[in-house]
PDB file of N, CA and C in Angstrom:
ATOM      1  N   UNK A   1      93.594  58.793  96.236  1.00  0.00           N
ATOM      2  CA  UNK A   1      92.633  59.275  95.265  1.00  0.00           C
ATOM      3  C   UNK A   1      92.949  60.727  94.908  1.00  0.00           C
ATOM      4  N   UNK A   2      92.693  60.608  93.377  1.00  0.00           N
ATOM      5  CA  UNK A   2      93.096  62.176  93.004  1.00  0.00           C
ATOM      6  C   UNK A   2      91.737  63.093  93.282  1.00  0.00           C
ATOM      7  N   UNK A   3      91.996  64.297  93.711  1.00  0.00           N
ATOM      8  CA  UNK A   3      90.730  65.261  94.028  1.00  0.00           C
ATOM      9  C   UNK A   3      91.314  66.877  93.265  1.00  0.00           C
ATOM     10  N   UNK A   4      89.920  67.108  92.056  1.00  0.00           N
ATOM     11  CA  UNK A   4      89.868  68.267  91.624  1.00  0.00           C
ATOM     12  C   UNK A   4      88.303  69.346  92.066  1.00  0.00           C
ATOM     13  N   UNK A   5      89.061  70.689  92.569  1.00  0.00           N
ATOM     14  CA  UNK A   5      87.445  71.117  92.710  1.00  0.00           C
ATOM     15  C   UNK A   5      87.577  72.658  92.012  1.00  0.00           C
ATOM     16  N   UNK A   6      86.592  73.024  91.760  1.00  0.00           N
ATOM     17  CA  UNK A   6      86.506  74.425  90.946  1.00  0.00           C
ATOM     18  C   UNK A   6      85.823  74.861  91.971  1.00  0.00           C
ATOM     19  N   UNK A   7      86.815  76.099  92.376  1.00  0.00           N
ATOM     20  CA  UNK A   7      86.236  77.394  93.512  1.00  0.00           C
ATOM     21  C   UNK A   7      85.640  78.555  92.713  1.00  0.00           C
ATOM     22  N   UNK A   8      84.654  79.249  93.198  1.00  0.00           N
ATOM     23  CA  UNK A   8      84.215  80.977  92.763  1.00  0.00           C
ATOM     24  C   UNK A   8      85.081  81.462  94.068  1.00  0.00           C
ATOM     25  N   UNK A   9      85.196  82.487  93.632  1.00  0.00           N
ATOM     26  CA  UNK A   9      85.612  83.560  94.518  1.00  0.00           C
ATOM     27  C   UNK A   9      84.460  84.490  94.729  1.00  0.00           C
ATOM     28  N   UNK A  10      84.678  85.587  95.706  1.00  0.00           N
ATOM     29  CA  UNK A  10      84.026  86.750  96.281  1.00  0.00           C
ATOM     30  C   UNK A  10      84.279  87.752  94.980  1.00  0.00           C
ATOM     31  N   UNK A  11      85.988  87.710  94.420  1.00  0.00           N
ATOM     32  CA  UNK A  11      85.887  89.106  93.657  1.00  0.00           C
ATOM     33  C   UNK A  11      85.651  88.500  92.348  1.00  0.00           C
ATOM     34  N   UNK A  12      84.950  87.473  92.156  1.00  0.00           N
ATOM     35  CA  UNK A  12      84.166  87.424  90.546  1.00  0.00           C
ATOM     36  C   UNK A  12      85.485  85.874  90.208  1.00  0.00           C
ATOM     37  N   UNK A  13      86.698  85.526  90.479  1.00  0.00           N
ATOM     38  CA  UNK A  13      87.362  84.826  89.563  1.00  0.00           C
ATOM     39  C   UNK A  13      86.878  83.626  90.185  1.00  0.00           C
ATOM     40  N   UNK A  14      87.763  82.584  89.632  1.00  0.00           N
ATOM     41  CA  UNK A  14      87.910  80.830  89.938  1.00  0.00           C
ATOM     42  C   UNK A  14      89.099  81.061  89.501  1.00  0.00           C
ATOM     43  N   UNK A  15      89.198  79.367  90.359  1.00  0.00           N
ATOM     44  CA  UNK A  15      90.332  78.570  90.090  1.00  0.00           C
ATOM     45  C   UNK A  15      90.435  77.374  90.609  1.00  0.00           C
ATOM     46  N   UNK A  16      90.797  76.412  89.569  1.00  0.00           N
ATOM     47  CA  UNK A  16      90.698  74.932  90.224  1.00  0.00           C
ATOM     48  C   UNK A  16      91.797  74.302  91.029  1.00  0.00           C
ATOM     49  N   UNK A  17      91.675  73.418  91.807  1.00  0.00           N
ATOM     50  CA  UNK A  17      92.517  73.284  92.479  1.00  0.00           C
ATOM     51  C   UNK A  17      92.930  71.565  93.025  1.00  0.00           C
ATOM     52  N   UNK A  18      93.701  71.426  92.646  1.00  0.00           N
ATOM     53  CA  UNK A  18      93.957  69.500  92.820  1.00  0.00           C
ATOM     54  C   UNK A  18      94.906  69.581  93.494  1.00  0.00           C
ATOM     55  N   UNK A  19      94.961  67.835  94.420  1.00  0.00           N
ATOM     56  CA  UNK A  19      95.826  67.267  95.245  1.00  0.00           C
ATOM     57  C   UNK A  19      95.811  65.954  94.634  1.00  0.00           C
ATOM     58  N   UNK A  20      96.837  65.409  94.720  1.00  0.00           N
ATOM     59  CA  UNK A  20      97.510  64.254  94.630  1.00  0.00           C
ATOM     60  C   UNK A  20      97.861  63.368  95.727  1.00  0.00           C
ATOM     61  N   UNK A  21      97.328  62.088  96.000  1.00  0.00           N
ATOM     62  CA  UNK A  21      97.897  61.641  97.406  1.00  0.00           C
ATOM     63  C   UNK A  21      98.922  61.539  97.674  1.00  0.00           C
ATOM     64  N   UNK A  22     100.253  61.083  96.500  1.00  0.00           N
ATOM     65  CA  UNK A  22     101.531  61.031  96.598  1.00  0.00           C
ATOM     66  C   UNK A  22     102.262  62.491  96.997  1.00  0.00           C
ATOM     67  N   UNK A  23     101.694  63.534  97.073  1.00  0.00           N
ATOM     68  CA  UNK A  23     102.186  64.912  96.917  1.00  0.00           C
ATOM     69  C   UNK A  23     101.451  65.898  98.014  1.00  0.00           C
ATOM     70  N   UNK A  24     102.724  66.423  98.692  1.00  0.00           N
ATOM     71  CA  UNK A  24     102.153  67.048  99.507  1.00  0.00           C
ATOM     72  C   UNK A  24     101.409  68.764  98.731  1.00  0.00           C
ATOM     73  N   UNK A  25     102.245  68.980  97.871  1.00  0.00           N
ATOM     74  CA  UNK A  25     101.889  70.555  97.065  1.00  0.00           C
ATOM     75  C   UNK A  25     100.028  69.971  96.703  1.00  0.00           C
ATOM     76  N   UNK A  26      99.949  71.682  96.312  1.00  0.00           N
ATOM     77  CA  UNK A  26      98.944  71.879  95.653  1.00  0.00           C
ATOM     78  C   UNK A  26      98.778  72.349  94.180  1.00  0.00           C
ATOM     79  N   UNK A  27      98.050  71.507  93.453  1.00  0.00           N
ATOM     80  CA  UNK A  27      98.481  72.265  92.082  1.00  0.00           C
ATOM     81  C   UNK A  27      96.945  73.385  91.556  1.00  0.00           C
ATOM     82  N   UNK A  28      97.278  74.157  90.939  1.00  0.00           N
ATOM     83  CA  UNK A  28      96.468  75.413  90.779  1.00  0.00           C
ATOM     84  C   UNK A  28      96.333  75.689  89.502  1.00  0.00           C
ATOM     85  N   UNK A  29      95.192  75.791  88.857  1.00  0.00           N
ATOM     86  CA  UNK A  29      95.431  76.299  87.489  1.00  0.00           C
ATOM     87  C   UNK A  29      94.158  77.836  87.868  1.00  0.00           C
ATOM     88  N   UNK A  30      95.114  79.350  88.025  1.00  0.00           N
ATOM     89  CA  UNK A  30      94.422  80.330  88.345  1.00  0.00           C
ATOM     90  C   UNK A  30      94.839  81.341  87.165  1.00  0.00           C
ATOM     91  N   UNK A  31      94.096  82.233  86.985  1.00  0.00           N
ATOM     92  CA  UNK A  31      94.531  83.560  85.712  1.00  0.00           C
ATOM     93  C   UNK A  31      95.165  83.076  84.758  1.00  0.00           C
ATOM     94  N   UNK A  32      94.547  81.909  84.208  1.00  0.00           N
ATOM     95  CA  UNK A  32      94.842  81.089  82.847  1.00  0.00           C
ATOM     96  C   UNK A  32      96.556  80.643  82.895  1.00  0.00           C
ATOM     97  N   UNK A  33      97.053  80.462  84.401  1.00  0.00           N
ATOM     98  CA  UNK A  33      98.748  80.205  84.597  1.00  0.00           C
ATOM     99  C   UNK A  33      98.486  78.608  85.742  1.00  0.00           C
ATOM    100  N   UNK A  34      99.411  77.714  85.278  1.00  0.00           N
ATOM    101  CA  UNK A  34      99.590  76.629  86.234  1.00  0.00           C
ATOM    102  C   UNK A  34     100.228  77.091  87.340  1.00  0.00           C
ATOM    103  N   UNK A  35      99.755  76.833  88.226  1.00  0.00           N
ATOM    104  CA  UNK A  35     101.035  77.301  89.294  1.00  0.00           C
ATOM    105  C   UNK A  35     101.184  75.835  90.437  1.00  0.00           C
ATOM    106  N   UNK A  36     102.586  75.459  90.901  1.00  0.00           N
ATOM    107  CA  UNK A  36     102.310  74.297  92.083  1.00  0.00           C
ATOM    108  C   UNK A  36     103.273  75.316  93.249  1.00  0.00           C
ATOM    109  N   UNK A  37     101.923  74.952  94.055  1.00  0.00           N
ATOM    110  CA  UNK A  37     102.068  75.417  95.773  1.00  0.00           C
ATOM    111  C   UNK A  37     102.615  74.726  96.402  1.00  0.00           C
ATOM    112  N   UNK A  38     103.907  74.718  97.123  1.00  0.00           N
ATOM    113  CA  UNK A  38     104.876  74.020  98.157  1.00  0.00           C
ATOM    114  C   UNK A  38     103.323  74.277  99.531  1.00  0.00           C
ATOM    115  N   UNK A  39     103.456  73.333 100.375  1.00  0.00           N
ATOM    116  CA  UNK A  39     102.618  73.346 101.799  1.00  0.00           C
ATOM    117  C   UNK A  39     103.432  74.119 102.389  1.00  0.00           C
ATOM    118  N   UNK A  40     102.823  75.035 102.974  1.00  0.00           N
ATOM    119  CA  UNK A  40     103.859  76.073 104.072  1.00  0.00           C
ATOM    120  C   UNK A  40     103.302  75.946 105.421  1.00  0.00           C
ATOM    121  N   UNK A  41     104.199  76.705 106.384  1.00  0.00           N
ATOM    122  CA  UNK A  41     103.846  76.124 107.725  1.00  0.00           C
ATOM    123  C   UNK A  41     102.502  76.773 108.016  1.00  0.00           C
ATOM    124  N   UNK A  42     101.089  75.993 108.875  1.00  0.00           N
ATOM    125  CA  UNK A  42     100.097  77.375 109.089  1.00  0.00           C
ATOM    126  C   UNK A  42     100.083  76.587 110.895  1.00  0.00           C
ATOM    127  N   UNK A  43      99.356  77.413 111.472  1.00  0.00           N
ATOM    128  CA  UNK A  43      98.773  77.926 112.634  1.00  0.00           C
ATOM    129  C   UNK A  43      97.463  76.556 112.533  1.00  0.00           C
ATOM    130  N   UNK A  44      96.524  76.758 111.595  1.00  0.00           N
ATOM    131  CA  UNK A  44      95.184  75.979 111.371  1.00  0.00           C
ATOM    132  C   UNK A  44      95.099  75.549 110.112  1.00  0.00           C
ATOM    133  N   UNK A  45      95.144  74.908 109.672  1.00  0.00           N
ATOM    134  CA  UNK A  45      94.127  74.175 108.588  1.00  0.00           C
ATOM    135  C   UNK A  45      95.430  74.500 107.601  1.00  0.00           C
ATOM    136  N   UNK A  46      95.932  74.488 106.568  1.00  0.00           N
ATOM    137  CA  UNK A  46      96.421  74.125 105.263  1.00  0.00           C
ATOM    138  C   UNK A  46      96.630  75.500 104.493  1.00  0.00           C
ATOM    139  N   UNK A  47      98.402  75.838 104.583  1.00  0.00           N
ATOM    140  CA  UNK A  47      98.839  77.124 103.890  1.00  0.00           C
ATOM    141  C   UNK A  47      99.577  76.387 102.710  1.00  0.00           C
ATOM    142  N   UNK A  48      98.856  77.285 101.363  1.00  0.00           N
ATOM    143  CA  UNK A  48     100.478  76.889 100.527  1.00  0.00           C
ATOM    144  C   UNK A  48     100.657  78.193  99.540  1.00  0.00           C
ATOM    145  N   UNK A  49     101.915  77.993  99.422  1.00  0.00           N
ATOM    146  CA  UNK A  49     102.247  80.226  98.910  1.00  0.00           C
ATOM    147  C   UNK A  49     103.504  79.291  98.185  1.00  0.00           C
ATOM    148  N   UNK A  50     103.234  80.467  96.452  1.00  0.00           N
ATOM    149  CA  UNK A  50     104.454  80.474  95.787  1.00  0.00           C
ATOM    150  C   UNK A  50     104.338  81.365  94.638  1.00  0.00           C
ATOM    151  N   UNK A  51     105.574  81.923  94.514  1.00  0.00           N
ATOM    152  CA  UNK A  51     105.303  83.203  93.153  1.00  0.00           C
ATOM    153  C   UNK A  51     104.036  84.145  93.622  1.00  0.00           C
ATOM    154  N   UNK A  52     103.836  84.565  94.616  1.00  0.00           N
ATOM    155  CA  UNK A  52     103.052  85.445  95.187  1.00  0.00           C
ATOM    156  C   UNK A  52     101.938  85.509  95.323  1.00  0.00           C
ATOM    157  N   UNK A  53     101.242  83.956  94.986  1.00  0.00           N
ATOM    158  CA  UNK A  53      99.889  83.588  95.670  1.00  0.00           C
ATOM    159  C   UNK A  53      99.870  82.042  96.625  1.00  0.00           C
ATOM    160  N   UNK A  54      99.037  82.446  97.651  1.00  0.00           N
ATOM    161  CA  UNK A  54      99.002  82.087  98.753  1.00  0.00           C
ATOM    162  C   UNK A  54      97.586  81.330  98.791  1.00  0.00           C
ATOM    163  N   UNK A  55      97.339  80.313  99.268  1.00  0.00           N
ATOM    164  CA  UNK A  55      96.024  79.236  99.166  1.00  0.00           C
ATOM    165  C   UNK A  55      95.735  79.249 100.524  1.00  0.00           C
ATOM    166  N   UNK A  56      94.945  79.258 101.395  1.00  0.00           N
ATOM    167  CA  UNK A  56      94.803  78.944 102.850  1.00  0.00           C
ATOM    168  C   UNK A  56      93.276  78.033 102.620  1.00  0.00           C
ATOM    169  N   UNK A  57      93.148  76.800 103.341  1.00  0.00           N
ATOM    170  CA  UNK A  57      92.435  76.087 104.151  1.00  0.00           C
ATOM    171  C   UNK A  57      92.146  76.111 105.059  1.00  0.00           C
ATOM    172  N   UNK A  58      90.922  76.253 105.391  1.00  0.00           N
ATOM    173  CA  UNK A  58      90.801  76.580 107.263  1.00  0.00           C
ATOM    174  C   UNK A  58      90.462  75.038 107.653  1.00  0.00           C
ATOM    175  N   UNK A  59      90.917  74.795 109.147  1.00  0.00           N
ATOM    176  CA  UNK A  59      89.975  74.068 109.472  1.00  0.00           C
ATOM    177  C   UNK A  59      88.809  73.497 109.623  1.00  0.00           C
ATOM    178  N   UNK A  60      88.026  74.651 109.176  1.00  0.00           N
ATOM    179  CA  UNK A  60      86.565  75.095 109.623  1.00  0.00           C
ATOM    180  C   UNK A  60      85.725  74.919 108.182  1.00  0.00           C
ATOM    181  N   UNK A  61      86.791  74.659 106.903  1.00  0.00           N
ATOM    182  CA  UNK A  61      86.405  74.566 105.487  1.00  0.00           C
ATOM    183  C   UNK A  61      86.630  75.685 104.990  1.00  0.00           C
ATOM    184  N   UNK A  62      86.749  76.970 105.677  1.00  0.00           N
ATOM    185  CA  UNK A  62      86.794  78.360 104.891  1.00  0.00           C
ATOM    186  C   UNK A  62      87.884  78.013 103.661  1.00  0.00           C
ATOM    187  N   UNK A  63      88.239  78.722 102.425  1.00  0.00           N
ATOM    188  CA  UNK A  63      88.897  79.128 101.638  1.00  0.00           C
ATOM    189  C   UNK A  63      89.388  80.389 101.268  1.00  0.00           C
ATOM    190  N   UNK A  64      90.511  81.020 101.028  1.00  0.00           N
ATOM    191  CA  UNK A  64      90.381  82.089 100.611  1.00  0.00           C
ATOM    192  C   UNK A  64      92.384  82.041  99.596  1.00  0.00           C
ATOM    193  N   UNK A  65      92.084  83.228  98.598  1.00  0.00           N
ATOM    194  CA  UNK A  65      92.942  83.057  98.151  1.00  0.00           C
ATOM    195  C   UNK A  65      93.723  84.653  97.943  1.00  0.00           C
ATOM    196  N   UNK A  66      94.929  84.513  97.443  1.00  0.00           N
ATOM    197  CA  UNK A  66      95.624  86.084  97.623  1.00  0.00           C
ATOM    198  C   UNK A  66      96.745  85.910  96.171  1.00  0.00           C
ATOM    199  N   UNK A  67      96.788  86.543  95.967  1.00  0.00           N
ATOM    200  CA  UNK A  67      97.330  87.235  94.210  1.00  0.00           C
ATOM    201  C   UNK A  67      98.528  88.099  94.124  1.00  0.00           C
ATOM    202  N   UNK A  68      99.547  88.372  93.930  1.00  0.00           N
ATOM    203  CA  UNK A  68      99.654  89.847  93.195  1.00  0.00           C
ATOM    204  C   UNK A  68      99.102  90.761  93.155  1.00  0.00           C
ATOM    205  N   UNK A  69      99.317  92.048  93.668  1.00  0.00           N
ATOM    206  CA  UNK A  69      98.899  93.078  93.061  1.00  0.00           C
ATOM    207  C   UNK A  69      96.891  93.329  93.828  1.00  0.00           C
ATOM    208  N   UNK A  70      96.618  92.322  94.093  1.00  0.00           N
ATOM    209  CA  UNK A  70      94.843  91.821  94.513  1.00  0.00           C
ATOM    210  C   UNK A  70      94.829  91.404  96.046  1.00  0.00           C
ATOM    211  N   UNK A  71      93.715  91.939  96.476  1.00  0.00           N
ATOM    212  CA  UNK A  71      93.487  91.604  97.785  1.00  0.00           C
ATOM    213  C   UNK A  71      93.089  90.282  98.253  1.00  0.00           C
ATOM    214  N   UNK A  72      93.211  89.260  99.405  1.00  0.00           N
ATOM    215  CA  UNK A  72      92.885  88.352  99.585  1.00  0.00           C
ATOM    216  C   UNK A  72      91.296  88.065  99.452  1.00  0.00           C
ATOM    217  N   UNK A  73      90.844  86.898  98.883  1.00  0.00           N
ATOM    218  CA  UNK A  73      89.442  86.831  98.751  1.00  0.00           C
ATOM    219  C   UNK A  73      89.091  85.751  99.038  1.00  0.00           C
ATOM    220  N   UNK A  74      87.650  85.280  99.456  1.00  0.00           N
ATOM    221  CA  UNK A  74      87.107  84.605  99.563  1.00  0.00           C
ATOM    222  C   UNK A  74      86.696  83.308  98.758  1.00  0.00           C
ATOM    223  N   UNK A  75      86.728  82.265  98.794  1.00  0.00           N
ATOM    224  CA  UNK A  75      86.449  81.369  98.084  1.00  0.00           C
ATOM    225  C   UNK A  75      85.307  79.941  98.457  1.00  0.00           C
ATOM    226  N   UNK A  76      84.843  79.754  97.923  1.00  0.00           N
ATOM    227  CA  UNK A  76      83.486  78.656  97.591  1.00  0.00           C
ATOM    228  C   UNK A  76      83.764  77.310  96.583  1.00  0.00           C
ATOM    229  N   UNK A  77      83.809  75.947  97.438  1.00  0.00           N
ATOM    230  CA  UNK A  77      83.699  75.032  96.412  1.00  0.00           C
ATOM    231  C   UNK A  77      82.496  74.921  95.379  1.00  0.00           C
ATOM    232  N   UNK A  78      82.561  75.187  93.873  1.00  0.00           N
ATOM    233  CA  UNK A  78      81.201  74.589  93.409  1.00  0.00           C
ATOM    234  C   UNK A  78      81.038  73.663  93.056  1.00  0.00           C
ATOM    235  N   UNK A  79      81.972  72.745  92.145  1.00  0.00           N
ATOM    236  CA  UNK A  79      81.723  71.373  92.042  1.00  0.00           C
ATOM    237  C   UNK A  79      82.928  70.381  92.948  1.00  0.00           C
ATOM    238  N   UNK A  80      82.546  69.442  92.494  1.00  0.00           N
ATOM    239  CA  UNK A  80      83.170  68.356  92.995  1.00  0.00           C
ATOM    240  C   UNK A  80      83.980  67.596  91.926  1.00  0.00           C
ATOM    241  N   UNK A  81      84.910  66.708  91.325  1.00  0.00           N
ATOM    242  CA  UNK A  81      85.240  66.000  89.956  1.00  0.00           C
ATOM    243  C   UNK A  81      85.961  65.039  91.204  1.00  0.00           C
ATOM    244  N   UNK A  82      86.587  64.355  90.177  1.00  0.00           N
ATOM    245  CA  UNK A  82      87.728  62.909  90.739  1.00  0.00           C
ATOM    246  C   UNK A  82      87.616  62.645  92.237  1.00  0.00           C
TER     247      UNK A  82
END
């Protein structure tokens, strides 16, 4: 099953974020740019980093995301779709 969810962040942005069951990446549509996240190795819960932003999943559900140039931030599912 395909799964899309739209996050808020702490510093004011969003960005949605889908998985594909066939696919291990993550695909991202953030600062009006597509971007797809290779899975990278983590410690806990679900890293994926490319072109200089970084997605982390916690185990625990936390989110947070990291940018260019921007500090890592916090993130919140608000909806749910597919």
């Amino acid at each position: 099953m395909t799964t899309f969810r739209t996050y808020h962040c702490a510093d004011g942005s969003q960005f949605i974020l889908g998985f594909y069951p066939y696919d291990s990446r993550a695909f991202v549509q953030i600062d009006g740019d597509e971007i797809t996240l290779p899975k990278r190795l983590a410690i806990s819960g679900a890293r994926y980093s490319s072109r200089g932003v970084t997605l982390k999943l916690t185990a625990a559900g936390g989110t947070t995301v990291k940018r260019p140039k921007r500090p890592e931030t916090a993130c919140d599912v608000k909806n749910v779709g597919l």
